[in-house]
Protein backbone atom coordinates (compact mmCIF):
# COMPACT_ATOMS: atom_id res chain seq x y z
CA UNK A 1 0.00 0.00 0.00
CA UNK A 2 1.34 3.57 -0.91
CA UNK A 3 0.29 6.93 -0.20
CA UNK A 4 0.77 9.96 -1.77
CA UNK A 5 2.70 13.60 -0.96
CA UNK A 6 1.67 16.77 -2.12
CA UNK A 7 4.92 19.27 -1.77
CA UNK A 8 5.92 22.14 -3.51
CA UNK A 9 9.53 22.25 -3.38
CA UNK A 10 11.12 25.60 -1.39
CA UNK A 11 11.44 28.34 -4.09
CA UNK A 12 11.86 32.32 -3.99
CA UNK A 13 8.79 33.79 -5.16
CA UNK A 14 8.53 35.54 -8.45
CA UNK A 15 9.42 39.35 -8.25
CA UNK A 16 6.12 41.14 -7.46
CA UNK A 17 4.43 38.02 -5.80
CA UNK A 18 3.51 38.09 -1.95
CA UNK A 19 3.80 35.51 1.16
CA UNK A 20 0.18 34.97 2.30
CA UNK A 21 0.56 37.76 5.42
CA UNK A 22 -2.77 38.61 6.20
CA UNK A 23 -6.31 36.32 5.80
CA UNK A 24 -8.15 38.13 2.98
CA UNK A 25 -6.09 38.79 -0.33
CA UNK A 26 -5.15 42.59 -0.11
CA UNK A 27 -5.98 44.33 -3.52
CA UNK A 28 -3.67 45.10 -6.15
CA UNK A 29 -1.54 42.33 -4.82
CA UNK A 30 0.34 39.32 -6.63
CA UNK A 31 -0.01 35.56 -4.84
CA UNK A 32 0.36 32.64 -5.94
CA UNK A 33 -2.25 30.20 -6.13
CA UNK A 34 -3.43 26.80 -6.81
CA UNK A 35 -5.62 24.86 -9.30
CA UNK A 36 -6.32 20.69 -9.20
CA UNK A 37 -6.95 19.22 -12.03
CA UNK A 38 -6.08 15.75 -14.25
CA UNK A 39 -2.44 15.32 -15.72
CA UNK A 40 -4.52 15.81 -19.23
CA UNK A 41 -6.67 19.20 -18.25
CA UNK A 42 -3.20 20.86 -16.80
CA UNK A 43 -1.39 19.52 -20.17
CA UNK A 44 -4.32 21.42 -21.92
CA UNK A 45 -4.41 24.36 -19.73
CA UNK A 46 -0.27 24.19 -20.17
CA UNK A 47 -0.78 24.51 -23.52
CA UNK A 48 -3.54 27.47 -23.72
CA UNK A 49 -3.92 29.12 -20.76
CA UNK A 50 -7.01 28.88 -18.45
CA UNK A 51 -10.54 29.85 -19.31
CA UNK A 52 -13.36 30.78 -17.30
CA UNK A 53 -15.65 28.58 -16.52
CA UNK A 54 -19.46 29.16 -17.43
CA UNK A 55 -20.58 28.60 -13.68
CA UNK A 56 -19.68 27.69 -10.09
CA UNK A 57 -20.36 28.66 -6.66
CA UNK A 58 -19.03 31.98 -7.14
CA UNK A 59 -20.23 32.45 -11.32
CA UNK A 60 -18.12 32.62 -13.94
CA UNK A 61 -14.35 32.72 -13.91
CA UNK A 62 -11.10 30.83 -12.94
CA UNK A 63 -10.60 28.62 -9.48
CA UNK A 64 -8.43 29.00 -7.13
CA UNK A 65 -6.95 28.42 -3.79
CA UNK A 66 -3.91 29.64 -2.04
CA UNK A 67 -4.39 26.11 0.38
CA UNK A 68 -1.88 23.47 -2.12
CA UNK A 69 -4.14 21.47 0.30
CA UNK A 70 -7.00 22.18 -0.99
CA UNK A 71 -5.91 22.06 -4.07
CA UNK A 72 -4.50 18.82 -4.30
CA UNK A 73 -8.19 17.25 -3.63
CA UNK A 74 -9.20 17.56 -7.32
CA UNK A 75 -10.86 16.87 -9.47
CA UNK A 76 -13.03 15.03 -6.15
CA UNK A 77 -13.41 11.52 -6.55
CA UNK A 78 -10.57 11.11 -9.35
CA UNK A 79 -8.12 8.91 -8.81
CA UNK A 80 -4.91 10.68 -6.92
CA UNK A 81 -2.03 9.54 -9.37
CA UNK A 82 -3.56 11.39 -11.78
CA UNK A 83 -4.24 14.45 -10.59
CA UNK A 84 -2.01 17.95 -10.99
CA UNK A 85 -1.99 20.86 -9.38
CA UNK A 86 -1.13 24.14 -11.32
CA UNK A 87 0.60 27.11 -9.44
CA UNK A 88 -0.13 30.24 -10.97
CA UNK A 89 0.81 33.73 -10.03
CA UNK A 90 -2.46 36.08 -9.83
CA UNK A 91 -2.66 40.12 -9.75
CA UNK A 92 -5.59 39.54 -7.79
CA UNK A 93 -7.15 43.17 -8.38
CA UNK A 94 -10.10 44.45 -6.95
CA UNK A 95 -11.29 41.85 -4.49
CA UNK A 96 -14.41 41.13 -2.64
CA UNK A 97 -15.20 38.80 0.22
CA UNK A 98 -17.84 36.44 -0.37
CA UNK A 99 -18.87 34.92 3.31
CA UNK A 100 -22.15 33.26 2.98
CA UNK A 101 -24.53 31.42 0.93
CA UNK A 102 -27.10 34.02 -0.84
CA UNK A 103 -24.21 36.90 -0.49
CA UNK A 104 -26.19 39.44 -2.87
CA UNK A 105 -23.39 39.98 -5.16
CA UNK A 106 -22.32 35.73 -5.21
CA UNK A 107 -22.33 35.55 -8.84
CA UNK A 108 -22.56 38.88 -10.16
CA UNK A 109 -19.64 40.49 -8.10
CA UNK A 110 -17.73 41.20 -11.37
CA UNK A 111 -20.52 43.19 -12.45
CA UNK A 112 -19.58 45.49 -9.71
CA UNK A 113 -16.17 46.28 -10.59
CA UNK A 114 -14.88 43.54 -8.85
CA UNK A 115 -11.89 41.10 -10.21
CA UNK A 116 -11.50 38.41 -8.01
CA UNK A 117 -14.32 36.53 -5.33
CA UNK A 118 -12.82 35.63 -2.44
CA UNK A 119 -14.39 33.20 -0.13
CA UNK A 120 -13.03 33.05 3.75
CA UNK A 121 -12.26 29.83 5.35
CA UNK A 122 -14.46 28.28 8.04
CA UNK A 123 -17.48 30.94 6.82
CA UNK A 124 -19.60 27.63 5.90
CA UNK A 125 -19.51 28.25 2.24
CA UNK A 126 -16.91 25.31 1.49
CA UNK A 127 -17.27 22.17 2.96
CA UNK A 128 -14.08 21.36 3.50
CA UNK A 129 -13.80 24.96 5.36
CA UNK A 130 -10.85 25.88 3.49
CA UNK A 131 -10.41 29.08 1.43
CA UNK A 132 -11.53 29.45 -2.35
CA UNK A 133 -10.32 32.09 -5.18
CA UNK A 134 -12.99 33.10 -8.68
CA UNK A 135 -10.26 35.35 -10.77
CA UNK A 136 -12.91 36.61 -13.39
CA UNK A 137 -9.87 37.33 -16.19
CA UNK A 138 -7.70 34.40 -16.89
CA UNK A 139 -5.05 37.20 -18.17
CA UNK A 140 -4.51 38.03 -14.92
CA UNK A 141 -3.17 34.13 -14.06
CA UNK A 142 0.42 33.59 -15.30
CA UNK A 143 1.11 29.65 -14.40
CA UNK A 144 4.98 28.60 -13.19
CA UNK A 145 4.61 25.04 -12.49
CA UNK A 146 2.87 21.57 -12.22
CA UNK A 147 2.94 19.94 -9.06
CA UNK A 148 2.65 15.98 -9.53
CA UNK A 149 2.12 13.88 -6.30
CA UNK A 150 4.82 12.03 -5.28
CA UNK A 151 4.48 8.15 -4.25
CA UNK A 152 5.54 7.50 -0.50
CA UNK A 153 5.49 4.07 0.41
CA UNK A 154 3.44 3.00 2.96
CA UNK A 155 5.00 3.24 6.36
CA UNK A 156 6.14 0.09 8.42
CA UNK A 157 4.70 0.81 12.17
CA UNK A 158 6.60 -2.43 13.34
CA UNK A 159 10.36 -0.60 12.58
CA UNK A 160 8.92 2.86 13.23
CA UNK A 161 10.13 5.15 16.08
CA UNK A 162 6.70 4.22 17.83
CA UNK A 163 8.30 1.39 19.15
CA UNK A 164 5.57 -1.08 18.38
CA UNK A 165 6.75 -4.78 17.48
């Protein structure tokens, strides 16, 4: 039995691009984020560049997380070995928080002069409770790398430092 590892290796971050220091993205800031997808969808998006999708939680647009956590869980229900997760660097813009279901502006906060939808952790919007990213304008995404799960083998409790026999 094997498992699998989702690390990003260490690496400076791209001139402009900001550590996550404060909950909400500021705006006007570069992060960089995180899309799951199959090895064949981030070969295509590789290839082309993302494009919005027609609908979502959130409406129209691109995405994201800055959780490689959260990431790293899709597609849900597709088998782990072949999924990918695509970091990206985002100018965020304009951004609005989205923190609950029927938020008047949910799917129409673009229309408002916003660019991206940000939704909070733990605000009971995302049942996993961890934070989610809609970037309306897929020019604003520049992707640096794939991130492919690594196989760890499964671990031997009878030689670990647990000291069971």
């Amino acid at each position: 039995m094997s498992t699998f590892r989702w690390a990003e290796d260490d690496f400076d971050l791209p001139f402009g691009a900001s550590r996550l220091l404060t909950p909400q993205p500021d705006d006007g800031q570069i992060y960089i984020m995180y899309h799951g997808t199959t090895r064949e969808k981030a070969q295509a998006i590789s290839a082309t560049g993302f494009r919005q999708s027609k609908d979502g939680m959130l409406g129209p647009g691109v995405y994201l997380s800055r959780d490689l956590e959260k990431a790293s869980r899709y597609p849900i229900g597709h088998p782990e070995e072949d999924r990918v997760v695509i970091m990206v660097m985002v100018n965020v813009g304009k951004v609005i928080a989205i923190n609950y279901q029927g938020h008047p502006l949910q799917k129409t906060w673009h229309d408002h002069g916003y660019d991206t939808a940000w939704v909070p952790p733990d605000c009971g919007m995302v049942k996993s409770g961890l934070e989610e990213n809609c970037v309306w304008d897929p020019k604003r995404i520049t992707i640096l790398q794939l991130i492919k799960p690594t196989r760890v083998p499964a671990q031997n409790f009878a030689s670990s430092s647990y000291g069971y026999k």
